[in-house]
N, C-alpha and C. Protein backbone atom coordinates (compact mmCIF):
# COMPACT_ATOMS: atom_id res chain seq x y z
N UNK A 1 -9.72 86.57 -134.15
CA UNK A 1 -9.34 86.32 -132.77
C UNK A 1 -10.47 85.66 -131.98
N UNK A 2 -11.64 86.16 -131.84
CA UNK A 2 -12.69 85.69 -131.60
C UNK A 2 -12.81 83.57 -132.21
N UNK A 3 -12.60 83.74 -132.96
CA UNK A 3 -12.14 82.13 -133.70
C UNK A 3 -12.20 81.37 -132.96
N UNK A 4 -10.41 81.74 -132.69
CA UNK A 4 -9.74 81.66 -131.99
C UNK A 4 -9.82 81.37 -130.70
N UNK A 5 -10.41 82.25 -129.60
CA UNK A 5 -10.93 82.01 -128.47
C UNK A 5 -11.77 81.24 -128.62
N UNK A 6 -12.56 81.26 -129.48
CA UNK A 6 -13.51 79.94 -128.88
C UNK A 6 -13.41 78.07 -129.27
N UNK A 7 -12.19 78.36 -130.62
CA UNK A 7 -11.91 76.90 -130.17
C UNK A 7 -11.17 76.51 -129.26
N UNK A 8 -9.90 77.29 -128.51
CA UNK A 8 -9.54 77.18 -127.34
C UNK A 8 -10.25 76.94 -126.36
N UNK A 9 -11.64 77.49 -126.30
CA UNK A 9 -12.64 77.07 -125.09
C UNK A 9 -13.18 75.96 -124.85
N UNK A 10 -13.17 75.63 -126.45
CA UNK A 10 -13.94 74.10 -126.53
C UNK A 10 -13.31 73.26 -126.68
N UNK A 11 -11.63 73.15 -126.63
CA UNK A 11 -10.70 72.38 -126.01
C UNK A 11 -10.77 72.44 -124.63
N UNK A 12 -10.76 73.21 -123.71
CA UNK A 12 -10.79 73.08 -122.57
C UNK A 12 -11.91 72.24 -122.05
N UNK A 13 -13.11 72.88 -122.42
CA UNK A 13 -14.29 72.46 -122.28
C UNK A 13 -14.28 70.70 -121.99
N UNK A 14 -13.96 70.10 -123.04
CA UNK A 14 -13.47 68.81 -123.80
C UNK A 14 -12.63 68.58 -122.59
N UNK A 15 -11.85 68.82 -122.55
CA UNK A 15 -10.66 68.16 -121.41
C UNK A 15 -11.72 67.91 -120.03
N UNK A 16 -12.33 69.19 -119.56
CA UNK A 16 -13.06 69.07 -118.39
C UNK A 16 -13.54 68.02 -117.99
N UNK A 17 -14.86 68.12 -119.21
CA UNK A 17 -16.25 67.35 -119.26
C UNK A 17 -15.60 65.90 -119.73
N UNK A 18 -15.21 65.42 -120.55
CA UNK A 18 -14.66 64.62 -120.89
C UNK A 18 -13.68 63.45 -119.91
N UNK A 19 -12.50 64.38 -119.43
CA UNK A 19 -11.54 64.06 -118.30
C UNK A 19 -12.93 63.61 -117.07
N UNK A 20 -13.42 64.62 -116.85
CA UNK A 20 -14.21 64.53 -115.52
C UNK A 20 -15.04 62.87 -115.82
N UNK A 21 -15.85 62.71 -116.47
CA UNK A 21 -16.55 62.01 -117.27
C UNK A 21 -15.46 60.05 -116.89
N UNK A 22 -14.62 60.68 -117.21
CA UNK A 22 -13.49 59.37 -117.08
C UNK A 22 -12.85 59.30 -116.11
N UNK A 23 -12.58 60.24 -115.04
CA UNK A 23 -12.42 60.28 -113.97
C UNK A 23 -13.59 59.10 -112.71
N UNK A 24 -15.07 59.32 -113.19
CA UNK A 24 -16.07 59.32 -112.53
C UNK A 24 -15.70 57.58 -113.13
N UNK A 25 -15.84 57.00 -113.90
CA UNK A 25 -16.04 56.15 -114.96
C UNK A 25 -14.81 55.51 -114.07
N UNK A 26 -13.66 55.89 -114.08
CA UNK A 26 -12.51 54.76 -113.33
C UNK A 26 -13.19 54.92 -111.89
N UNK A 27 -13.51 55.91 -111.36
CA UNK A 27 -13.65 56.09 -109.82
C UNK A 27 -14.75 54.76 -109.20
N UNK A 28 -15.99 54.44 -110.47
CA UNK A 28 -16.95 53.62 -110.04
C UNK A 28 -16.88 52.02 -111.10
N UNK A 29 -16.57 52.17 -112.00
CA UNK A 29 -16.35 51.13 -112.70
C UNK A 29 -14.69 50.15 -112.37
N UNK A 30 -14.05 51.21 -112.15
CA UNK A 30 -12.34 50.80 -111.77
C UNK A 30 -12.40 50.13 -110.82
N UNK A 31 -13.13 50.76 -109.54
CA UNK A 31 -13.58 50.64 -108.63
C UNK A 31 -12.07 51.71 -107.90
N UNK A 32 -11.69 52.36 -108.25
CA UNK A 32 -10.61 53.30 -107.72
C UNK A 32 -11.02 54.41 -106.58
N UNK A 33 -12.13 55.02 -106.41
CA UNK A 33 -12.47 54.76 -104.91
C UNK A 33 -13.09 56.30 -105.22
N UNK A 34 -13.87 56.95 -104.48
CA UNK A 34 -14.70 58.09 -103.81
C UNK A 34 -13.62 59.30 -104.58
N UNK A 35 -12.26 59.49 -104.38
CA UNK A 35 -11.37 60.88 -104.60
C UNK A 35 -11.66 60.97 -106.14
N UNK A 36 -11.68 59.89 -107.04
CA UNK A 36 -11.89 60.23 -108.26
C UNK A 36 -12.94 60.27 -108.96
N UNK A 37 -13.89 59.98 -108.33
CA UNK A 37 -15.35 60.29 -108.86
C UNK A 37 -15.44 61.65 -108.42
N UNK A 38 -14.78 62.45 -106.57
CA UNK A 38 -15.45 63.64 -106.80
C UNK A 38 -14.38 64.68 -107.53
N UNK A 39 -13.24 63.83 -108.31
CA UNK A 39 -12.26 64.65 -108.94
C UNK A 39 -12.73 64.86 -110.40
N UNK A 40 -13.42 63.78 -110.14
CA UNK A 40 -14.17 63.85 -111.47
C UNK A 40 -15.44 64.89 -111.88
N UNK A 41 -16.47 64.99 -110.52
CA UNK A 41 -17.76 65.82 -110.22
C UNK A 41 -16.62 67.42 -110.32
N UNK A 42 -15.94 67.77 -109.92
CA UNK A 42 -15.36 69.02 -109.71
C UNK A 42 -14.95 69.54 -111.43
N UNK A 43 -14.39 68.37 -111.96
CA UNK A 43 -14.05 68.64 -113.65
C UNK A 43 -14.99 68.92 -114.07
N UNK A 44 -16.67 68.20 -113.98
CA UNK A 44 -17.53 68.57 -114.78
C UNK A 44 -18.20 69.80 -114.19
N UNK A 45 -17.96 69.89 -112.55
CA UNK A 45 -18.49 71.70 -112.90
C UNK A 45 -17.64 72.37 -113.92
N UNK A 46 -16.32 72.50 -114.03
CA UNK A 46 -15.61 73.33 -114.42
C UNK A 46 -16.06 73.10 -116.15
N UNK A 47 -16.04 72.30 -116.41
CA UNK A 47 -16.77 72.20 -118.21
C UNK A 47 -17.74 73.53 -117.80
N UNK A 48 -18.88 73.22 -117.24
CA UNK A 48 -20.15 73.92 -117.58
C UNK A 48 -19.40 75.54 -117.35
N UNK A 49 -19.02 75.80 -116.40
CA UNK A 49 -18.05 77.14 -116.27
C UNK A 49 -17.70 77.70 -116.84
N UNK A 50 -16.31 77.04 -117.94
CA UNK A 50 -16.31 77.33 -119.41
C UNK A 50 -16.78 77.71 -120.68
N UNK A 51 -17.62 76.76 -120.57
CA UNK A 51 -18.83 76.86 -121.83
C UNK A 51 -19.33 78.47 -121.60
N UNK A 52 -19.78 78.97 -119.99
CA UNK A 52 -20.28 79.86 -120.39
C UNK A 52 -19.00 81.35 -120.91
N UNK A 53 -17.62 80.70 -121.12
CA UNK A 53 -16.50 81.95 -121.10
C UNK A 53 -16.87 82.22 -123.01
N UNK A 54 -17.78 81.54 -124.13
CA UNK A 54 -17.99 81.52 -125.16
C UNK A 54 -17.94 82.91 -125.49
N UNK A 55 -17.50 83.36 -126.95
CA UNK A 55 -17.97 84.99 -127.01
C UNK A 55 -19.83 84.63 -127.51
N UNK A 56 -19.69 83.30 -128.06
CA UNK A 56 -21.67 83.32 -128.65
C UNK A 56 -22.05 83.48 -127.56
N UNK A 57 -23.45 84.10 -128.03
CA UNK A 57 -24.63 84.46 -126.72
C UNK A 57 -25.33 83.49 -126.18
N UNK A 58 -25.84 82.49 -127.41
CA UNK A 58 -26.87 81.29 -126.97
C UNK A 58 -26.51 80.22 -126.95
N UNK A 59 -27.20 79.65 -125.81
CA UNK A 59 -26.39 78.71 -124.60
C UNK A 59 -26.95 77.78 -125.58
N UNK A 60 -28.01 77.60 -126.69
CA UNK A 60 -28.24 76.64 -127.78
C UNK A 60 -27.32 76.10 -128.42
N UNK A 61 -26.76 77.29 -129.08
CA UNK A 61 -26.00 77.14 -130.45
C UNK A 61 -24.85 76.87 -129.96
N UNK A 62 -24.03 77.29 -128.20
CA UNK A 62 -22.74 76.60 -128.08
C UNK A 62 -22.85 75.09 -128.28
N UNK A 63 -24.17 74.40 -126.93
CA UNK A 63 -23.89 73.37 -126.32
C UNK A 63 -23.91 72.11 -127.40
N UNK A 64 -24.83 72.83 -129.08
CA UNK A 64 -24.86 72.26 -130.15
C UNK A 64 -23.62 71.91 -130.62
N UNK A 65 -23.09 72.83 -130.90
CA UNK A 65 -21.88 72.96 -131.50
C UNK A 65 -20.81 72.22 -130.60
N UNK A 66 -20.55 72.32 -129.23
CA UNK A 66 -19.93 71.73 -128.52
C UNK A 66 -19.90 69.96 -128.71
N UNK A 67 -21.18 69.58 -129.43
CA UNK A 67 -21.70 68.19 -129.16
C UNK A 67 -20.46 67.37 -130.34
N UNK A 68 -20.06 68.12 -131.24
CA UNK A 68 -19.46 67.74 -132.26
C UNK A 68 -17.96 67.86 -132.01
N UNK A 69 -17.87 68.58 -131.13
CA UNK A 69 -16.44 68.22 -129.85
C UNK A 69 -16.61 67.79 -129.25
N UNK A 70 -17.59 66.95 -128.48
CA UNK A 70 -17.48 65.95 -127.39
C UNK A 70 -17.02 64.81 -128.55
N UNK A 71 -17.67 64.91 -129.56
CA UNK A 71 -17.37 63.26 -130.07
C UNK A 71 -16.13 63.00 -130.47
N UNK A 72 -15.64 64.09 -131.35
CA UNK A 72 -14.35 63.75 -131.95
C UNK A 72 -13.26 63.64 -130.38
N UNK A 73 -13.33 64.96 -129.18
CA UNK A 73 -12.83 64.13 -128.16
C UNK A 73 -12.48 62.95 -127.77
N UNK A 74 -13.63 62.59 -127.69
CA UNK A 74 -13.91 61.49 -126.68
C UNK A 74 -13.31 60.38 -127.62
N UNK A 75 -13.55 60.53 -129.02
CA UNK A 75 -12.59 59.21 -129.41
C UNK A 75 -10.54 60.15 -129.11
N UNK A 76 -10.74 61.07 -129.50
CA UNK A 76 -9.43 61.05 -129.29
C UNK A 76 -8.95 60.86 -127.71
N UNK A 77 -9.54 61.36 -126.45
CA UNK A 77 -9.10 60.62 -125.25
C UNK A 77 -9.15 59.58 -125.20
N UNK A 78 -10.27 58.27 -126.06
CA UNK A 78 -9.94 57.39 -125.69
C UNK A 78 -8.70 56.82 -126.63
N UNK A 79 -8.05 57.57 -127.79
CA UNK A 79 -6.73 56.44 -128.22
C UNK A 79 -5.28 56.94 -127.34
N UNK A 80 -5.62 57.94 -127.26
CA UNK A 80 -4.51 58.82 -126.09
C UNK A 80 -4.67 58.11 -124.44
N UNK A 81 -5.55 57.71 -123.83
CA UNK A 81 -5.42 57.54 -122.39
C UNK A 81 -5.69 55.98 -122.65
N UNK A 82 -6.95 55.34 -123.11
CA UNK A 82 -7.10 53.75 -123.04
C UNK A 82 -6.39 53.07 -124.33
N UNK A 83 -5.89 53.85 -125.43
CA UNK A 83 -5.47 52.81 -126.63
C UNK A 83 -6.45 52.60 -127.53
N UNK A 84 -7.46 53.24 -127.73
CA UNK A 84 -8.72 52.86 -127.89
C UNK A 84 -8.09 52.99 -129.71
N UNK A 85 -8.34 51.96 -130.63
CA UNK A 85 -8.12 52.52 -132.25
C UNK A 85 -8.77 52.09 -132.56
N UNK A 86 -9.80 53.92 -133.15
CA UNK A 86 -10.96 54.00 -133.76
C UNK A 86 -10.81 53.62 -135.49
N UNK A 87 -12.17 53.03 -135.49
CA UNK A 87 -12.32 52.94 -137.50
C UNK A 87 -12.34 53.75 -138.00
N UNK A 88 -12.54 53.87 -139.22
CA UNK A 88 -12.98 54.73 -140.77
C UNK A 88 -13.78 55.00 -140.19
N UNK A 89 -15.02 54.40 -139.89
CA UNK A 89 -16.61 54.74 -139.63
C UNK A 89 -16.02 55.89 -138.44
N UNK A 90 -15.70 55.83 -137.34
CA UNK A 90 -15.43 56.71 -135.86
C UNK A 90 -14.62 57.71 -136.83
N UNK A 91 -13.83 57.65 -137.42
CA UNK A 91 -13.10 58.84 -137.71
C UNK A 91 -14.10 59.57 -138.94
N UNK A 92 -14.45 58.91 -139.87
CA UNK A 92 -15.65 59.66 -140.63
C UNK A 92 -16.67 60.35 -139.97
N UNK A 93 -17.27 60.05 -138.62
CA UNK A 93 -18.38 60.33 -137.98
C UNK A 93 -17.55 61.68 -137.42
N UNK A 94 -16.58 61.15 -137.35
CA UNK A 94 -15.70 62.89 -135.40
C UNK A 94 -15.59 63.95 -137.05
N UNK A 95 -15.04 63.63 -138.26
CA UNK A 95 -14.94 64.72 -139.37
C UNK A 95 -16.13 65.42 -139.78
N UNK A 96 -17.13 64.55 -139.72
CA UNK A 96 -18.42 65.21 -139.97
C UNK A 96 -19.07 66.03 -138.92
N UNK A 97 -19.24 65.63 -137.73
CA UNK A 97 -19.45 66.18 -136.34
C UNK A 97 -18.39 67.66 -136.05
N UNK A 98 -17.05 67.30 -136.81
CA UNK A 98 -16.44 68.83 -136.41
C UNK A 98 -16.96 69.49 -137.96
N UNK A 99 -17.61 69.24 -138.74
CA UNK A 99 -17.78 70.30 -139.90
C UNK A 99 -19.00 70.74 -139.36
N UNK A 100 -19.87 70.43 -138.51
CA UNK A 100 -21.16 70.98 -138.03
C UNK A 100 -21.02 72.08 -137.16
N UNK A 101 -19.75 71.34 -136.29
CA UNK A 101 -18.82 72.91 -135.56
C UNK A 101 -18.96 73.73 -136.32
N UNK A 102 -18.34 73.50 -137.16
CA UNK A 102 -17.74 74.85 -138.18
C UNK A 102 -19.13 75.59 -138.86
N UNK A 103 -19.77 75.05 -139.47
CA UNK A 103 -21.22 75.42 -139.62
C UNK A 103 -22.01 76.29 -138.46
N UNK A 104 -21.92 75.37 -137.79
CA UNK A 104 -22.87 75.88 -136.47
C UNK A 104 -22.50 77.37 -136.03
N UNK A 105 -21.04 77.03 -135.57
CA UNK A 105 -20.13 78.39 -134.93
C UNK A 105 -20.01 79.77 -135.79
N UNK A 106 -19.22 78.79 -137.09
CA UNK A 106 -18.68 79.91 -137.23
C UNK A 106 -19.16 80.86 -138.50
N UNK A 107 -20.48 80.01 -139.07
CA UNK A 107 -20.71 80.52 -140.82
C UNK A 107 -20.70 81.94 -140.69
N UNK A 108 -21.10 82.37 -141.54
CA UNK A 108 -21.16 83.91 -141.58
C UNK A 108 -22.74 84.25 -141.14
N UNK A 109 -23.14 85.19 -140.27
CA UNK A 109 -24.62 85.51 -140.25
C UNK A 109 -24.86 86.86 -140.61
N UNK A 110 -25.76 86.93 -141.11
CA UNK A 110 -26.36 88.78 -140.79
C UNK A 110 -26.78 89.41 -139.79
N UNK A 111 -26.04 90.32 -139.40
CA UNK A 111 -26.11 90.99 -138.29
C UNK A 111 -27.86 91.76 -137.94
């Protein structure tokens, strides 16, 4: 269950930081105006917020582990919101980046 909760977190997480991130990104690059950059600043508090709902203790080993969900994210928001279609290479890189997740998070340790 524990698992569980925490890849749910780091989906959210992902949506936040990510969303927020692209929010800010149309707000100043789009040139779409002031509401979505600070709709965007408000998403990325709420990432950091999250991160800390983790059952892990160290704010290391999430934001590590998290890094290997920003990537595979971020290509998947971009084929979902811009169309973006990633290579072999992008999709080999987000598979390897989430096995470090899995490493990182979840191996087994000694108590």
């Amino acid at each position: 269950m524990l698992i569980l909760r925490s890849v749910v977190l780091f989906a959210v997480a992902a949506l936040f930081e990510i969303g927020g991130a692209w929010l800010v990104w149309q707000g100043v690059r789009e040139h779409r105006g002031l509401i979505w950059v600070g709709a965007g600043v408000i998403a990325l508090g709420l990432y950091g917020f999250v991160a800390t709902l983790q059952p892990e203790a160290h704010f290391g080993r999430i934001l590590a582990a998290y890094g290997g969900v920003f990537v595979a994210g971020s290509l998947a928001w971009g084929m979902i919101v811009d169309g973006f279609r990633p290579d072999r290479f992008d999709i080999l890189g987000a598979l390897i980046c989430l096995a470090g997740v899995a490493v990182i998070m979840y191996a087994p340790r000694g108590g």
